[in-house]
N, C-alpha and C. Protein backbone atom coordinates (compact mmCIF):
# COMPACT_ATOMS: atom_id res chain seq x y z
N UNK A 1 81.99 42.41 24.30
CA UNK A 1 82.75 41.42 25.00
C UNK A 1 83.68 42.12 25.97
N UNK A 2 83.23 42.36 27.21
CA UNK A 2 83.92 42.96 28.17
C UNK A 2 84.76 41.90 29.01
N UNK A 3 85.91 41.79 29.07
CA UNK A 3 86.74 40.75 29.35
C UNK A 3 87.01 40.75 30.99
N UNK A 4 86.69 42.01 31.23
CA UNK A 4 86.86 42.61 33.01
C UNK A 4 85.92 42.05 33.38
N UNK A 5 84.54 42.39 33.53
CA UNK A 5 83.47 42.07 34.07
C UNK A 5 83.46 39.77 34.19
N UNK A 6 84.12 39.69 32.79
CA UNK A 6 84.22 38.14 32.52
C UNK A 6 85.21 37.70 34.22
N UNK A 7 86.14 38.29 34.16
CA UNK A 7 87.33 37.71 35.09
C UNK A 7 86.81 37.99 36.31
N UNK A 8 86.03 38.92 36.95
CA UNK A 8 85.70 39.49 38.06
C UNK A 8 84.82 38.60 38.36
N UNK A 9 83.48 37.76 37.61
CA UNK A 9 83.13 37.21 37.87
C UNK A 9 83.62 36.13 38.44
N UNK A 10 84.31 35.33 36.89
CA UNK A 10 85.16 33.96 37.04
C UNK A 10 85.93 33.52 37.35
N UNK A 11 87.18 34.67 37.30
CA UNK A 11 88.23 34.44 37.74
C UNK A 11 89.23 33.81 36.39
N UNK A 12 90.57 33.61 36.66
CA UNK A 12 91.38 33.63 35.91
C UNK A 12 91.13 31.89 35.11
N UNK A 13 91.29 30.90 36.63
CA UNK A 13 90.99 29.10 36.13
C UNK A 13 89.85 28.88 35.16
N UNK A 14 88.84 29.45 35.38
CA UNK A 14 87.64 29.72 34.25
C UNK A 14 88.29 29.84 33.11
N UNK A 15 89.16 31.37 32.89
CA UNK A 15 88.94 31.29 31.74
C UNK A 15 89.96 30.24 30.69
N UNK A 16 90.91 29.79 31.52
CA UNK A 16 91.57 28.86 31.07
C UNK A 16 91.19 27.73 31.14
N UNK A 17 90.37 27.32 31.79
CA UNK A 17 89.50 25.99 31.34
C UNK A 17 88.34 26.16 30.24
N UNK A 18 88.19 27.57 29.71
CA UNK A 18 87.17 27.99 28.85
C UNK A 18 88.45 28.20 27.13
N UNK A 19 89.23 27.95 27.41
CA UNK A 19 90.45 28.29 26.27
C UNK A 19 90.91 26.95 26.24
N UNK A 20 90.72 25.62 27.17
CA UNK A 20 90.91 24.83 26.56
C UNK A 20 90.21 24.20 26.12
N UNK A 21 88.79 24.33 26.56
CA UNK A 21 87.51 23.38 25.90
C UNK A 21 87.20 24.51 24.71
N UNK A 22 87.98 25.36 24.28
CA UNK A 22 88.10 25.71 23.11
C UNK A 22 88.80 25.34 22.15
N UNK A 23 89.78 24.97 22.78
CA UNK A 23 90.95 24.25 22.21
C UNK A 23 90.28 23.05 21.68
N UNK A 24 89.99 22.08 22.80
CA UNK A 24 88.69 20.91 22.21
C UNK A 24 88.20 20.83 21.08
N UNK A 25 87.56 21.74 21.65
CA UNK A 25 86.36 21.93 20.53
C UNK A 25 86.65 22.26 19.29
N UNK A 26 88.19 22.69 18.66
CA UNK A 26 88.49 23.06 17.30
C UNK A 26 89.22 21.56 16.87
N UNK A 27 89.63 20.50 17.60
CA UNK A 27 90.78 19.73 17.29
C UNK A 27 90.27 18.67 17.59
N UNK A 28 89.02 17.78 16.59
CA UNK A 28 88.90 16.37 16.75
C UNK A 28 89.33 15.62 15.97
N UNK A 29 89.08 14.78 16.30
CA UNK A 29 89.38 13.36 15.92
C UNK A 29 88.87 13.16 14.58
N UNK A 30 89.42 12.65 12.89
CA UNK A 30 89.00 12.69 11.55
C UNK A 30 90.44 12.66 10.69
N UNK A 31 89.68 12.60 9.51
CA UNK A 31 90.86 12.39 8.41
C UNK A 31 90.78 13.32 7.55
N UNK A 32 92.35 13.84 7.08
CA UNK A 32 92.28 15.15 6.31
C UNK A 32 92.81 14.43 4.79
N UNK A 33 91.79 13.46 4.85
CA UNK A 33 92.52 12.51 3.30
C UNK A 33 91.95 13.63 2.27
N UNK A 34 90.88 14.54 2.27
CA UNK A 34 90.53 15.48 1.17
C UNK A 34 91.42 16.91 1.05
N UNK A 35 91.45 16.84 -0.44
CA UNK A 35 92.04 18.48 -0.29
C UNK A 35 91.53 19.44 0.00
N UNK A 36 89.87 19.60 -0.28
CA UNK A 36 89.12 20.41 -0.03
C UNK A 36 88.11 20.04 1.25
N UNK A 37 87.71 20.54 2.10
CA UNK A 37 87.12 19.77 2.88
C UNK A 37 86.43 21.21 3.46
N UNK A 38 84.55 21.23 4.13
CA UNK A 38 84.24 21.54 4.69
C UNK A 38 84.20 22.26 5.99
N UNK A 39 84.08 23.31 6.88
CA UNK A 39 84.41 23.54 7.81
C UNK A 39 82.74 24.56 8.38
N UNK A 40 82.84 24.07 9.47
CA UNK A 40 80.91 25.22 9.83
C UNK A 40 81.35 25.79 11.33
N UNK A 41 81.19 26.85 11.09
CA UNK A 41 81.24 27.99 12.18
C UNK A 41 79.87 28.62 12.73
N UNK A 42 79.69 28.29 13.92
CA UNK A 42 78.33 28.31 14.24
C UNK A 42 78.10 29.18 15.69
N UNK A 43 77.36 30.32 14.74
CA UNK A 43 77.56 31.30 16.22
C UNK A 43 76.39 31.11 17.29
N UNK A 44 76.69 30.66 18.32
CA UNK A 44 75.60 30.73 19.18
C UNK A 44 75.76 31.88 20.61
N UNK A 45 76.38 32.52 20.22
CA UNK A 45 76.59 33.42 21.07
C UNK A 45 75.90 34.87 21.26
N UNK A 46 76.06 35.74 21.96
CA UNK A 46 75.00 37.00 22.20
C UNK A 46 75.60 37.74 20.89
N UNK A 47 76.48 37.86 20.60
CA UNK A 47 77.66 39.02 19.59
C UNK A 47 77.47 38.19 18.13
N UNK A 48 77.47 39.82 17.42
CA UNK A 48 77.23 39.46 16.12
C UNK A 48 78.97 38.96 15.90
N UNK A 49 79.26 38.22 14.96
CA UNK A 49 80.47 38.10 14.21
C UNK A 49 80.90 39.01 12.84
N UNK A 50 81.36 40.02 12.77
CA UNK A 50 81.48 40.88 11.58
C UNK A 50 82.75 40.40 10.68
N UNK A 51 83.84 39.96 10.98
CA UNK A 51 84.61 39.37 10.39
C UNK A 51 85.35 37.93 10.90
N UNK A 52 85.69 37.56 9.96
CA UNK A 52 86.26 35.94 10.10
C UNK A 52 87.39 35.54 9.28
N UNK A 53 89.36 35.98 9.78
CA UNK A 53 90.07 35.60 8.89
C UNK A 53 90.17 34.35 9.56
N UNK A 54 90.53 33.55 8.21
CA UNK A 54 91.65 32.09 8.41
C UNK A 54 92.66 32.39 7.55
N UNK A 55 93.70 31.81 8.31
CA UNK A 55 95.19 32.20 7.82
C UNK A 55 96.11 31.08 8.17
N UNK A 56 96.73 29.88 6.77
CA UNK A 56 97.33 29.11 7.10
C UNK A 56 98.45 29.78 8.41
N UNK A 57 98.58 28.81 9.40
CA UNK A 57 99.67 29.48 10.38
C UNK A 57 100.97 29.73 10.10
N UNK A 58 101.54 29.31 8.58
CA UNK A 58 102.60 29.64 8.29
C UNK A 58 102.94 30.60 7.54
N UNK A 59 101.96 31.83 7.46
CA UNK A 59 101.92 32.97 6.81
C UNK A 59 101.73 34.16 7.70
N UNK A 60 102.54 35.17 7.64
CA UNK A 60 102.78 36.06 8.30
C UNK A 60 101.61 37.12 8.46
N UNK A 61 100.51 37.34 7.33
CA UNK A 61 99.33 38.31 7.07
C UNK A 61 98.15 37.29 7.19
N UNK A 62 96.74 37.95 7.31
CA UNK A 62 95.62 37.63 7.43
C UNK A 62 95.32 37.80 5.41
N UNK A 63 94.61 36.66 5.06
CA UNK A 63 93.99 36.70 3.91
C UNK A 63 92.51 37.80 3.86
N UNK A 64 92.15 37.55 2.60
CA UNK A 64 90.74 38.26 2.98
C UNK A 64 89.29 37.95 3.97
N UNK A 65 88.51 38.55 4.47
CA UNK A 65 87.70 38.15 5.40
C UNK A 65 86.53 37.07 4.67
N UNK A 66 86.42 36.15 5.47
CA UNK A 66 85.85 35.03 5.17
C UNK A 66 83.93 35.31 5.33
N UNK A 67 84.01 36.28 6.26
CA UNK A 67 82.56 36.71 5.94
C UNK A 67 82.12 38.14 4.51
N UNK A 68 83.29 38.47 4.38
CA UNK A 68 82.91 39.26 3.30
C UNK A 68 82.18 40.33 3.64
N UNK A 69 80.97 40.76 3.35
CA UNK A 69 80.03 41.65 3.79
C UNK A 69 78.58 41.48 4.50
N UNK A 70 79.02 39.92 4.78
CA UNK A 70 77.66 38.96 5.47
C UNK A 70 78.43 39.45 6.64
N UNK A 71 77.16 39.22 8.07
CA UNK A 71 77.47 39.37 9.20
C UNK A 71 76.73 38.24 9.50
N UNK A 72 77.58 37.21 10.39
CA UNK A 72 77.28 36.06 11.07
C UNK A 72 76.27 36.54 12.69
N UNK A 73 75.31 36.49 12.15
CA UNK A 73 74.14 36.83 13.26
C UNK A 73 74.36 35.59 14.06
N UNK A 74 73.60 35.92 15.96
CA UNK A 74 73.75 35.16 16.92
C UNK A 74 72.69 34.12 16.06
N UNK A 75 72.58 32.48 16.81
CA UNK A 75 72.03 31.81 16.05
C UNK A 75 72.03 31.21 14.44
N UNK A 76 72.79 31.56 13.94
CA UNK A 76 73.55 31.18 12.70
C UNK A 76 74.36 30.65 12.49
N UNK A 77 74.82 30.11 11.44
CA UNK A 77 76.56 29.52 10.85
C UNK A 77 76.12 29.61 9.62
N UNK A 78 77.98 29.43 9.00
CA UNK A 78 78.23 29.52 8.02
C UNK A 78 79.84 28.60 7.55
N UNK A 79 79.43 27.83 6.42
CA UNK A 79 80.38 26.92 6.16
C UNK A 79 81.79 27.68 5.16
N UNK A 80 82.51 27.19 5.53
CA UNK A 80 83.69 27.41 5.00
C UNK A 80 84.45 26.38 4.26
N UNK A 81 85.08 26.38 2.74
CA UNK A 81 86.11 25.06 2.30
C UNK A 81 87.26 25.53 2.33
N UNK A 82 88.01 25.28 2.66
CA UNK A 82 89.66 25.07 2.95
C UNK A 82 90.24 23.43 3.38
N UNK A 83 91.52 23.86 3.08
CA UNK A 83 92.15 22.25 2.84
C UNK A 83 92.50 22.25 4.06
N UNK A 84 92.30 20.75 4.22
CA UNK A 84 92.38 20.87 6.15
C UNK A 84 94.32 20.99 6.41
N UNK A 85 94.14 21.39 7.45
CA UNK A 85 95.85 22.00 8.28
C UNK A 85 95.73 22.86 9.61
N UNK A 86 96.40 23.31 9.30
CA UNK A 86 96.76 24.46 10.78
C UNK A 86 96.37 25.57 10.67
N UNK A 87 95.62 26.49 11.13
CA UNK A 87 95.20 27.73 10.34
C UNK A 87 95.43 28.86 11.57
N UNK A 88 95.97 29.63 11.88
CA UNK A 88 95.03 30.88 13.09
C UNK A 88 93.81 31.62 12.63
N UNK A 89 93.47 31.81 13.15
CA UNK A 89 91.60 32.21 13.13
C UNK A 89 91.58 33.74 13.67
N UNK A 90 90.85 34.42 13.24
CA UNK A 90 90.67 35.64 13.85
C UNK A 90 89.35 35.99 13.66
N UNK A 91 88.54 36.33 15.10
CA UNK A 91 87.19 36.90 15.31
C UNK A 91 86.99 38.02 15.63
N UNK A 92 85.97 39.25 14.67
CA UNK A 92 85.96 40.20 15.33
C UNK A 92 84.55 40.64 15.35
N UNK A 93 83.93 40.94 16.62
CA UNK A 93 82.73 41.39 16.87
C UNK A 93 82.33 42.50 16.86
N UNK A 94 80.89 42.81 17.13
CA UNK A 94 80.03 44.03 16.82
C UNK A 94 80.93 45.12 17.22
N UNK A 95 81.59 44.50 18.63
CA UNK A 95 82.13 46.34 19.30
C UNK A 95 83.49 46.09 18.76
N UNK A 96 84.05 45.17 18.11
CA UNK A 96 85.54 45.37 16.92
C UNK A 96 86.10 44.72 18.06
N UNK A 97 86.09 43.90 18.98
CA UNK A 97 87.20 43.29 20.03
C UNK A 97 87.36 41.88 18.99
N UNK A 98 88.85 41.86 19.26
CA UNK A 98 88.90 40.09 17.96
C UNK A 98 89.97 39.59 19.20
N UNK A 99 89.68 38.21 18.54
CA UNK A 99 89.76 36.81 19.46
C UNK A 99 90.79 36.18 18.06
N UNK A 100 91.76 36.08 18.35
CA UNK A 100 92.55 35.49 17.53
C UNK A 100 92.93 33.68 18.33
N UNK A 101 93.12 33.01 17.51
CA UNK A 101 93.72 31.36 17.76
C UNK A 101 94.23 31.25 16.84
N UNK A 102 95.80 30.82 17.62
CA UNK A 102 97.03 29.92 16.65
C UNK A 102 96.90 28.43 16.32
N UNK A 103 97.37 27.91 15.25
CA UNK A 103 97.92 26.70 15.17
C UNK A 103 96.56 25.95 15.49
N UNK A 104 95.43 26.34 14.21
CA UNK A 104 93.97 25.76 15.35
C UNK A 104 94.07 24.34 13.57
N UNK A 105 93.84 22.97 14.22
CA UNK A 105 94.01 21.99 13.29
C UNK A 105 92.31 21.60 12.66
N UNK A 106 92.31 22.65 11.62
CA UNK A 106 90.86 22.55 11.04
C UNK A 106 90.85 21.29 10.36
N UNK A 107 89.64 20.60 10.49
CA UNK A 107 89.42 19.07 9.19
C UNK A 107 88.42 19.14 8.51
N UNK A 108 88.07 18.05 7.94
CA UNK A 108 86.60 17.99 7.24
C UNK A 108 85.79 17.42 8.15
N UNK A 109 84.49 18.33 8.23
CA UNK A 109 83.46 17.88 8.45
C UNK A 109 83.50 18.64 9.98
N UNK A 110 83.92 19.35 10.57
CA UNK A 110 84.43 19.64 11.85
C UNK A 110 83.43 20.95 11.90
N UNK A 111 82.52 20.97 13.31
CA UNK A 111 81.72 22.06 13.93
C UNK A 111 82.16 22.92 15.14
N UNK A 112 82.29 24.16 14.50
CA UNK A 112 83.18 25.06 15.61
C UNK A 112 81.75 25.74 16.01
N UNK A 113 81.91 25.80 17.24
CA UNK A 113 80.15 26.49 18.15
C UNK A 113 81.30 27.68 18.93
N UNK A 114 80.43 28.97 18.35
CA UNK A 114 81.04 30.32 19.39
C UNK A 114 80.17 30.65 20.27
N UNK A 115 80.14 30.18 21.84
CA UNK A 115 79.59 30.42 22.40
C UNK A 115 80.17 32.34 23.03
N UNK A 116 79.58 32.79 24.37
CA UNK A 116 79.86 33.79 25.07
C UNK A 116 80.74 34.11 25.66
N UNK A 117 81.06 32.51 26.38
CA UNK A 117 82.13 32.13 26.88
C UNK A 117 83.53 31.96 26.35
N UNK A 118 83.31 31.54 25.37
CA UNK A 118 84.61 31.23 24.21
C UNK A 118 85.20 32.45 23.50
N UNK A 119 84.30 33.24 23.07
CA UNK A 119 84.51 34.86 22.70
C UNK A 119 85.06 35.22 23.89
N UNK A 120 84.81 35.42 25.07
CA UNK A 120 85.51 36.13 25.96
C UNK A 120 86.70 35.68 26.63
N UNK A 121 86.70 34.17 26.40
CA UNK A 121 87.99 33.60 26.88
C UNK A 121 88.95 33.70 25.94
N UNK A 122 88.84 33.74 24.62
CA UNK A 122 89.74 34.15 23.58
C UNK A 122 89.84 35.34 23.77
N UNK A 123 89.49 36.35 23.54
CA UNK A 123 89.58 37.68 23.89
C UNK A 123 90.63 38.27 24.87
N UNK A 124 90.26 37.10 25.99
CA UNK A 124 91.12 37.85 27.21
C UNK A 124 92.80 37.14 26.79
N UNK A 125 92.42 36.15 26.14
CA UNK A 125 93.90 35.39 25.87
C UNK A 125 94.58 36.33 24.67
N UNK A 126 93.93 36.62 23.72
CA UNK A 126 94.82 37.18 22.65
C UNK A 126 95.19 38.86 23.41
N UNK A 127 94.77 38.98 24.10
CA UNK A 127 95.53 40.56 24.90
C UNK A 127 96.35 40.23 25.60
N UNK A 128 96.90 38.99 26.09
CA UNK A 128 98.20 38.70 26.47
C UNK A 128 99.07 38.63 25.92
């Protein structure tokens, strides 16, 4: 995930219109009436996913990695249960670049798609 080559192309409005239809895309519309509730992370992107923290946002450390010793191959997902809330997210790929999101409002039943675009627009945002 080369974040230079991303901006040179796109330019800066890209990638902030690519960080908010990320934004979108984590925060719909549903009810968090369950304590436990579902969550599917679905990589469709070129980059493997090697790790995956979620971390309620009101905790200062990352918990343990949510992929464990699985690697979320392109074309895949993998479901997650946690009680729906606020969580920051942290992605880190094949070449170790991670894409962190704050304050992301996970629910039940909710499909997060990692595209190319989204990896690199997070990317370039969490180095700010």
């Amino acid at each position: 995930m080369k974040n230079s080559m991303f901006s040179k192309v796109f330019g800066r409005h890209i990638l902030a219109a690519g960080a908010l239809a990320l934004a979108a895309s984590l925060s719909s519309p549903g009810s968090a009436a369950a304590q436990i509730s579902t969550f599917t992370v679905s990589n469709e992107s070129s980059y493997q996913i090697t790790h995956l923290y979620v971390s309620p946002s009101v905790e200062r450390r990352w918990g343990l990695d949510k992929l464990g010793s699985y690697v979320l191959f392109p074309n895949y997902y993998v479901n997650m249960t946690l009680a729906p809330g606020r969580y920051d997210v942290m992605l880190v790929d094949q070449d170790r670049d991670s894409c962190i999101l704050t304050h992301v409002d996970l629910r039940n039943g909710e499909r997060w798609t990692i595209t190319d675009d989204v990896l690199l627009a997070c990317e370039w945002l969490s180095e700010r």
